[in-house]
N, C-alpha and C. Protein backbone atom coordinates (compact mmCIF):
# COMPACT_ATOMS: atom_id res chain seq x y z
N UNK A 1 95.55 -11.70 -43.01
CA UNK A 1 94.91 -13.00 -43.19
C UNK A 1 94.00 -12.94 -44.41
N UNK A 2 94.10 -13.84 -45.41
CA UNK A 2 93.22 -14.36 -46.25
C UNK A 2 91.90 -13.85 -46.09
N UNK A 3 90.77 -13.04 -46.60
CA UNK A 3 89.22 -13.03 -46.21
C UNK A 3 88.57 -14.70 -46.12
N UNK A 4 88.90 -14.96 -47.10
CA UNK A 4 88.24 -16.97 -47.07
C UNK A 4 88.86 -17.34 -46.32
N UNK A 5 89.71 -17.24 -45.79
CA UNK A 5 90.21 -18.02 -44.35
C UNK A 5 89.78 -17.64 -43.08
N UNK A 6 89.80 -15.78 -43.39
CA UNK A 6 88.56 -15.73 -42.19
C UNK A 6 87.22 -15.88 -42.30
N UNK A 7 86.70 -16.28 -43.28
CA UNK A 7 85.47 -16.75 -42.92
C UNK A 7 85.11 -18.17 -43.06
N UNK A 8 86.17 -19.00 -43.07
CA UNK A 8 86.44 -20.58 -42.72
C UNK A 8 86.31 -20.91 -41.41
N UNK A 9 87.52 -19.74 -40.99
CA UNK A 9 87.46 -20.26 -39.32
C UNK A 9 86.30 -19.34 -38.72
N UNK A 10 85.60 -18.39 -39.33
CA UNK A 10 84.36 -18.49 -38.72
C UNK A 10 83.30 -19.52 -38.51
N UNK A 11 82.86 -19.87 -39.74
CA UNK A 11 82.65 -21.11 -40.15
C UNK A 11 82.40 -22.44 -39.39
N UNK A 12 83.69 -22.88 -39.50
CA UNK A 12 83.94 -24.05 -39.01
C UNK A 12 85.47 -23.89 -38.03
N UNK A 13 85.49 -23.22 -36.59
CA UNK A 13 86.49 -23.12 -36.04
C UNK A 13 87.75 -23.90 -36.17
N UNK A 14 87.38 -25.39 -36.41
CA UNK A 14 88.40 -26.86 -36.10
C UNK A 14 88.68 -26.53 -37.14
N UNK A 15 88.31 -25.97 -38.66
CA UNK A 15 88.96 -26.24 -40.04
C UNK A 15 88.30 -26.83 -41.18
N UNK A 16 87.75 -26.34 -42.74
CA UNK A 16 86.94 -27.35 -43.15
C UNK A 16 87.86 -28.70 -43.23
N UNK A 17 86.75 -29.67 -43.45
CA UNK A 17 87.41 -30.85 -43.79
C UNK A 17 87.16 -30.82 -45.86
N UNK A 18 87.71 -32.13 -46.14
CA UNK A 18 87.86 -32.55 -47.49
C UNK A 18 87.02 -33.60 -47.62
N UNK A 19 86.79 -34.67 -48.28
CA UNK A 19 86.05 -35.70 -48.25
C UNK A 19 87.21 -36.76 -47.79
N UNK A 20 88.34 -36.91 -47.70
CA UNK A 20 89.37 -37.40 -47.75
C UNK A 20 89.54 -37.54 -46.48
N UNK A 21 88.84 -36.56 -45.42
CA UNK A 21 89.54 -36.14 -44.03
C UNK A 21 90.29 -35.35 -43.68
N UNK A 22 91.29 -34.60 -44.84
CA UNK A 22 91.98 -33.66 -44.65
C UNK A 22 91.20 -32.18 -44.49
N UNK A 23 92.73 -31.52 -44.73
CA UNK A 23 91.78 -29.97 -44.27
C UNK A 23 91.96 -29.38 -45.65
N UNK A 24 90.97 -28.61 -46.00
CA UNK A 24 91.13 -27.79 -47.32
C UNK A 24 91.35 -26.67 -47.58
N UNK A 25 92.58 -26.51 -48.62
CA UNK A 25 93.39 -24.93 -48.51
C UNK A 25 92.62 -24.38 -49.08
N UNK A 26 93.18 -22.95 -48.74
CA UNK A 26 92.55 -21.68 -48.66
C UNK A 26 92.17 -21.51 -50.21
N UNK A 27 93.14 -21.92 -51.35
CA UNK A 27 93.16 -21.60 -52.78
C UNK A 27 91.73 -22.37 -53.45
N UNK A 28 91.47 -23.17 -52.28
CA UNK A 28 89.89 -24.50 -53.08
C UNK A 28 88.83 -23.53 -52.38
N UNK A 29 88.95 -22.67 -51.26
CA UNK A 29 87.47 -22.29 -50.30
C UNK A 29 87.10 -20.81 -51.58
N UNK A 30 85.77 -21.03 -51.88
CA UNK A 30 84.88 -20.17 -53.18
C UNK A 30 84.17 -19.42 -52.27
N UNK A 31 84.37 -18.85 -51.20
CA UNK A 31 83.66 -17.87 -50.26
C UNK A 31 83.41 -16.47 -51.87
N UNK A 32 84.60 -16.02 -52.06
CA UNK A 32 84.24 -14.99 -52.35
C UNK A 32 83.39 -15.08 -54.25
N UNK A 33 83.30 -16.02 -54.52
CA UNK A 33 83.12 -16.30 -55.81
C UNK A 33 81.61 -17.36 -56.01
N UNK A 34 81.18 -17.81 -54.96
CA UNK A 34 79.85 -18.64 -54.80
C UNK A 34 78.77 -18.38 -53.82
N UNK A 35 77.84 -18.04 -54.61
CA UNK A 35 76.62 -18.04 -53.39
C UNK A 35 76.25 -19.69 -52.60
N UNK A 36 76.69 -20.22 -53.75
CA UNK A 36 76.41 -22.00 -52.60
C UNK A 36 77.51 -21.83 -51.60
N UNK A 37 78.77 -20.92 -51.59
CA UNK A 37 79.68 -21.06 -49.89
C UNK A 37 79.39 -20.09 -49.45
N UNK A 38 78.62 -18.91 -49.96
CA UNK A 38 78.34 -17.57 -48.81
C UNK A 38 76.93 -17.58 -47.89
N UNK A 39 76.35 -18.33 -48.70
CA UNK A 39 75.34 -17.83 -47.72
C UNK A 39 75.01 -18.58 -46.65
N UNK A 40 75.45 -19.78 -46.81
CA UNK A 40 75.65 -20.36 -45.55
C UNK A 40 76.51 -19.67 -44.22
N UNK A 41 77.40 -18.57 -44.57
CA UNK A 41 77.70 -17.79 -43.66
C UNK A 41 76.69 -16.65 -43.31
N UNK A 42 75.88 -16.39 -43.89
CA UNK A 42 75.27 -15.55 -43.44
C UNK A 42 73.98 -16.05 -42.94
N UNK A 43 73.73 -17.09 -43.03
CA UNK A 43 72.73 -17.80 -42.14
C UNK A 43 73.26 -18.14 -40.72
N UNK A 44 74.69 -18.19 -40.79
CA UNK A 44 75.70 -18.54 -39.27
C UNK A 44 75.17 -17.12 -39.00
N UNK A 45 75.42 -16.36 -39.26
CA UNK A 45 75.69 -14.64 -38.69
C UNK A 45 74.13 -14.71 -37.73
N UNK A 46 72.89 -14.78 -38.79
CA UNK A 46 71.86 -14.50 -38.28
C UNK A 46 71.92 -15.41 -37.41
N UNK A 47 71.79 -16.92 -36.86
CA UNK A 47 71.92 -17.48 -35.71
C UNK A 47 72.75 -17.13 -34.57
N UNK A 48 74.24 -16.76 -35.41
CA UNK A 48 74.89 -15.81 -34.09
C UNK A 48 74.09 -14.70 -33.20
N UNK A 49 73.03 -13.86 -34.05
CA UNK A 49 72.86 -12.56 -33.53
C UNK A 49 71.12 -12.83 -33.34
N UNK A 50 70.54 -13.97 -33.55
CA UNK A 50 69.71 -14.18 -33.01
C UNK A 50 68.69 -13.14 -33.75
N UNK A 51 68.68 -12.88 -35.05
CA UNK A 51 68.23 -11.73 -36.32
C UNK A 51 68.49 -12.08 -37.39
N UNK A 52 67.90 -10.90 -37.92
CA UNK A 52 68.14 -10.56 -39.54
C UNK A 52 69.14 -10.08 -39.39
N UNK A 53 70.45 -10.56 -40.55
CA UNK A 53 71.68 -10.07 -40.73
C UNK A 53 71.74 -8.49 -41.64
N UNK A 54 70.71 -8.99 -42.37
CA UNK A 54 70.06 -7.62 -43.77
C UNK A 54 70.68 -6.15 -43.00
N UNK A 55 70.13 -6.26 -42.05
CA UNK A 55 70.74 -4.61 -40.97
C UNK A 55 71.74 -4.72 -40.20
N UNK A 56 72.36 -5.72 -40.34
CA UNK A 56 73.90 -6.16 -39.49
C UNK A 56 74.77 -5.56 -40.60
N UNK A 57 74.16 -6.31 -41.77
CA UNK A 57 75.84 -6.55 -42.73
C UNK A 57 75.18 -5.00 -44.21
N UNK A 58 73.74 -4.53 -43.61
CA UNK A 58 73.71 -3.28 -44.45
C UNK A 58 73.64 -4.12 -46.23
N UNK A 59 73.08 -5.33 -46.61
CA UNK A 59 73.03 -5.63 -47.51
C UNK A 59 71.26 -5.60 -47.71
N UNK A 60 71.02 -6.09 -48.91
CA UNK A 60 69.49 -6.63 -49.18
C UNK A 60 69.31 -7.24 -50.26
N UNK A 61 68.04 -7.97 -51.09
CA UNK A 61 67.92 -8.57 -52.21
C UNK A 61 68.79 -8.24 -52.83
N UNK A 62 68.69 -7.10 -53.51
CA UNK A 62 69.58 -6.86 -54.91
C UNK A 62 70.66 -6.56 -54.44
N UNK A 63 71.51 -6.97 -53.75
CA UNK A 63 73.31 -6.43 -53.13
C UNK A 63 73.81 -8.02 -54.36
N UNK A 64 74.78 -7.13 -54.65
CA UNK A 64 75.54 -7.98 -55.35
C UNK A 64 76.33 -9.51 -54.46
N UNK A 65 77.01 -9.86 -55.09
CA UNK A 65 77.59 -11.12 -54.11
C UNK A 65 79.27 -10.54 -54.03
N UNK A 66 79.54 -10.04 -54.66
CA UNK A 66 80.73 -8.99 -53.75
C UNK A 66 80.57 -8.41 -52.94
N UNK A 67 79.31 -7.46 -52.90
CA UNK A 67 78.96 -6.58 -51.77
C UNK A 67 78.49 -7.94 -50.57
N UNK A 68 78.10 -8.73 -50.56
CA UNK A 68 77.78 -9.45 -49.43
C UNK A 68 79.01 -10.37 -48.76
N UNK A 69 79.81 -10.22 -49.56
CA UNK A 69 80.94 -10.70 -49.47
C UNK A 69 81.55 -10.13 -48.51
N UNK A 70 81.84 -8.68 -49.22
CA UNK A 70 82.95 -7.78 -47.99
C UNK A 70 82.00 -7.47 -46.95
N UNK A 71 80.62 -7.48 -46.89
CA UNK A 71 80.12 -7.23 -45.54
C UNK A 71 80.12 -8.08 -44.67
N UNK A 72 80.13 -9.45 -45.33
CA UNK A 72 80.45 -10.54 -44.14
C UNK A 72 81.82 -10.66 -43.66
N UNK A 73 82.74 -9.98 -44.26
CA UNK A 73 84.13 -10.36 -43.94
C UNK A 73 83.69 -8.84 -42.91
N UNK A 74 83.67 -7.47 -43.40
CA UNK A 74 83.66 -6.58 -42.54
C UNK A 74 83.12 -7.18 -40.76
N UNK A 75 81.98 -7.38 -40.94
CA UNK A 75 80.94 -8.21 -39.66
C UNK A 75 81.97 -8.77 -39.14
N UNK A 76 82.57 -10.18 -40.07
CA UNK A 76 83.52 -11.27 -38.80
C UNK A 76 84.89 -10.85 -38.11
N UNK A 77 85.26 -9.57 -39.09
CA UNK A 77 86.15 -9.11 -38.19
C UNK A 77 85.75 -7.67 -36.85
N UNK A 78 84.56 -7.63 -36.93
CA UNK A 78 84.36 -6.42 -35.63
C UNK A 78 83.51 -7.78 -34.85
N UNK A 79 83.11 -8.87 -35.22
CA UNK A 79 83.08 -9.85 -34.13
C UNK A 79 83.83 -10.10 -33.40
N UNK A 80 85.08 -10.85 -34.27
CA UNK A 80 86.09 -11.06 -33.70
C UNK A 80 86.81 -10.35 -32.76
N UNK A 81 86.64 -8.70 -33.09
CA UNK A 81 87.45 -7.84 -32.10
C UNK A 81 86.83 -7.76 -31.21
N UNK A 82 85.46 -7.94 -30.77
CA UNK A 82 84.69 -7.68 -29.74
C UNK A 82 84.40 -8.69 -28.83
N UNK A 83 84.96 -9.93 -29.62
CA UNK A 83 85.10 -11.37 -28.43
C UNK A 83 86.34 -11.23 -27.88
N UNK A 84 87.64 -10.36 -28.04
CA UNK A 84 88.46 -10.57 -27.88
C UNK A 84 88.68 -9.53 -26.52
């Protein structure tokens, strides 16, 4: 699976929407390329876990936005395995 797709349907389970109403493909979602679409996942994470993500996802200030990247994808998939 796509990493931006898994962290879409983390995200937003039902699917993002478009302004249109539709759903928006995977090739438009800037997870791995924008801090305006990542960190809104990592503000989900910390509400998930009821914490600071900083010692979840092993990042801090100066972590690059790749490195926060693959740690949020790392995180949503040992979530995922552990809801399952």
């Amino acid at each position: 699976m796509n990493n931006n797709k898994l962290i879409a349907e983390f995200i937003a389970p039902l699917g993002l929407r478009t302004r249109d109403g539709g759903y928006m493909p995977e090739n438009e979602m800037r997870y791995d390329t924008s801090w305006d679409w990542l960190m809104p996942v990592v503000e989900k994470i910390e509400q998930v876990n009821e914490g600071v993500p900083e010692q979840m996802l092993h990042v801090n200030l100066y972590s690059e936005r790749r490195e926060v990247y693959q740690a949020v994808v790392e995180f949503i998939k040992t979530y995922n395995d552990e809801r399952q």
